[in-house]
Protein backbone atom coordinates (compact mmCIF):
# COMPACT_ATOMS: atom_id res chain seq x y z
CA UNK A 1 -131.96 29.46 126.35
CA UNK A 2 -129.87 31.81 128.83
CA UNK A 3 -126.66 31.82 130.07
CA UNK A 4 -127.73 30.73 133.52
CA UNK A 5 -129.43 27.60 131.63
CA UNK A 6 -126.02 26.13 130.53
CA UNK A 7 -125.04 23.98 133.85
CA UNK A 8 -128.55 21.82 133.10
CA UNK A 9 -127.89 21.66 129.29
CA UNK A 10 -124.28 20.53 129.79
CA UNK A 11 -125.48 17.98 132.46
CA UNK A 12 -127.83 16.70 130.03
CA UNK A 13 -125.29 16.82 127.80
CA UNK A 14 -122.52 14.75 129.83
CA UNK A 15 -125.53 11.92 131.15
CA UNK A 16 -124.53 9.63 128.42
CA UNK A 17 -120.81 9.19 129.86
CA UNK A 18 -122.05 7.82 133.37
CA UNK A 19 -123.85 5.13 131.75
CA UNK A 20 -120.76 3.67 130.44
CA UNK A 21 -118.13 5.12 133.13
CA UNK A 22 -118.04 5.47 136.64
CA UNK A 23 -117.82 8.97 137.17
CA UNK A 24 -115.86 10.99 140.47
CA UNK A 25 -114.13 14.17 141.41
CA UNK A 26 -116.15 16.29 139.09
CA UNK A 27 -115.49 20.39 139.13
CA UNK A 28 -117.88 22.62 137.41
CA UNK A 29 -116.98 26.40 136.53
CA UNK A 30 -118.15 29.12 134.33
CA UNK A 31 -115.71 31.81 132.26
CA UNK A 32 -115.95 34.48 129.52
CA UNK A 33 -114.81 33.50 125.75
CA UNK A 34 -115.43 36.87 124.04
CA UNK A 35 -118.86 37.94 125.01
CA UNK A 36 -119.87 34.19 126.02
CA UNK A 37 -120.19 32.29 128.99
CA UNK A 38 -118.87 29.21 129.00
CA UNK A 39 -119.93 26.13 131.64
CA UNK A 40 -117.38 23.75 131.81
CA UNK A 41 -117.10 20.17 133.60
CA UNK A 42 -114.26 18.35 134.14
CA UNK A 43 -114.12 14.77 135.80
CA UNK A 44 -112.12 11.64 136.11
CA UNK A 45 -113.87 8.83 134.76
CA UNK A 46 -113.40 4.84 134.17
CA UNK A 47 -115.17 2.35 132.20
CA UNK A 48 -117.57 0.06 134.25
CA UNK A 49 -116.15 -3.21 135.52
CA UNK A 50 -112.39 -1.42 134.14
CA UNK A 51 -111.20 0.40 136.88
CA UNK A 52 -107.56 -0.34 135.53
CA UNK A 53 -107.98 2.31 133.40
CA UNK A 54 -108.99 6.30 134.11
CA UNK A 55 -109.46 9.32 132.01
CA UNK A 56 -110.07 12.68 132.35
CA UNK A 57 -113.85 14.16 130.78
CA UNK A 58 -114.33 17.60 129.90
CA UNK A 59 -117.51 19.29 128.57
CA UNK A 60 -118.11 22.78 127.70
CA UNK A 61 -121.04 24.65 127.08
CA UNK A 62 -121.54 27.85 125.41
CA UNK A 63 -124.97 29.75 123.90
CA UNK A 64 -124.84 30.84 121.03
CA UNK A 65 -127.00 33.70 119.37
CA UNK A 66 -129.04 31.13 117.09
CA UNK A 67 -128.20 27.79 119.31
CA UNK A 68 -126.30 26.20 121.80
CA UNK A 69 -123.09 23.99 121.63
CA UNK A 70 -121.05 21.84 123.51
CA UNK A 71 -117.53 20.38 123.19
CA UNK A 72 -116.07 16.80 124.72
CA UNK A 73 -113.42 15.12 125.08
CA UNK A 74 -111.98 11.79 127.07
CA UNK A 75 -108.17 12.57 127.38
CA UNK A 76 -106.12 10.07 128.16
CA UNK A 77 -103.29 12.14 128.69
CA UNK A 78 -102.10 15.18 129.81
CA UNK A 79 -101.01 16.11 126.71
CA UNK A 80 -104.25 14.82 124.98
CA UNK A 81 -106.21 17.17 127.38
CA UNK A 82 -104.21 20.46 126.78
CA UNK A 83 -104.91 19.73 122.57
CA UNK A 84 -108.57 19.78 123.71
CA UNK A 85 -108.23 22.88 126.06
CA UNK A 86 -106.19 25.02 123.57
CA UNK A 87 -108.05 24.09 120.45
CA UNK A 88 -108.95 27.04 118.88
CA UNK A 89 -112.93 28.15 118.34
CA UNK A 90 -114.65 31.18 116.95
CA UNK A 91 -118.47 31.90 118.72
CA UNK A 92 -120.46 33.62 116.38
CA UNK A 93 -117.44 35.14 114.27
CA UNK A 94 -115.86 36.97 117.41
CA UNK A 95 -112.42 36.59 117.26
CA UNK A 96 -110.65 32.54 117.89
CA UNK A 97 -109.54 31.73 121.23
CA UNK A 98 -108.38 28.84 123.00
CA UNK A 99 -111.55 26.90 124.29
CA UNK A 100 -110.52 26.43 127.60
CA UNK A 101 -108.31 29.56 129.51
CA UNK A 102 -105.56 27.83 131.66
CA UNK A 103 -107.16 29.57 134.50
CA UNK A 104 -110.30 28.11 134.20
CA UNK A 105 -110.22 25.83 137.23
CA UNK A 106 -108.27 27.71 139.20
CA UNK A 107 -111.15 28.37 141.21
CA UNK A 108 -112.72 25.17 141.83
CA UNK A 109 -116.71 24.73 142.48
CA UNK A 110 -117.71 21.29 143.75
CA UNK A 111 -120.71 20.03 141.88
């Protein structure tokens, strides 16, 4: 598994969600954590027959040098989705970063 195999993995990954949740807006973007590249999804989402109620889906997907490995979360919040983004990870002992750089979607790709 490559780099350029991660939007496929983390689409495989995020399938499960749009059986339970009706899925829209979703922006898909690639960045650098260390020497990784990350794919990263984010979407609004709301539970089937619940439209009421809406939150906001992030996956991100990095290779590793013995693996792969993804990270998810369904924020309710602003505030829950910034503890997501800025939770702290180490890939394969380089040093911790925030998961997520604030500029990740600053340049938006349509998926």
């Amino acid at each position: 598994m490559t780099a350029s195999d991660l939007e496929n993995f983390g689409e495989g990954a995020a399938q499960g969600m749009k059986q339970t949740f009706d899925m829209t807006g979703p922006m898909q973007t690639t960045y650098s954590l260390g020497s990784h590249t990350v794919w990263i999804e984010r979407a609004t989402g709301t539970p089937k027959n619940h439209a009421e109620r809406s939150f906001t889906f992030e996956i991100a997907c990095a290779v590793l040098e013995k693996g792969a490995v993804c990270w998810m979360t369904m924020a309710a919040d602003a505030a829950s989705l910034q503890a997501f983004e800025q939770g702290t990870v180490s890939l394969d002992g380089e040093a911790p970063a925030a998961l997520v750089p604030a500029d990740a979607f600053v340049q938006k790709k349509p998926s």
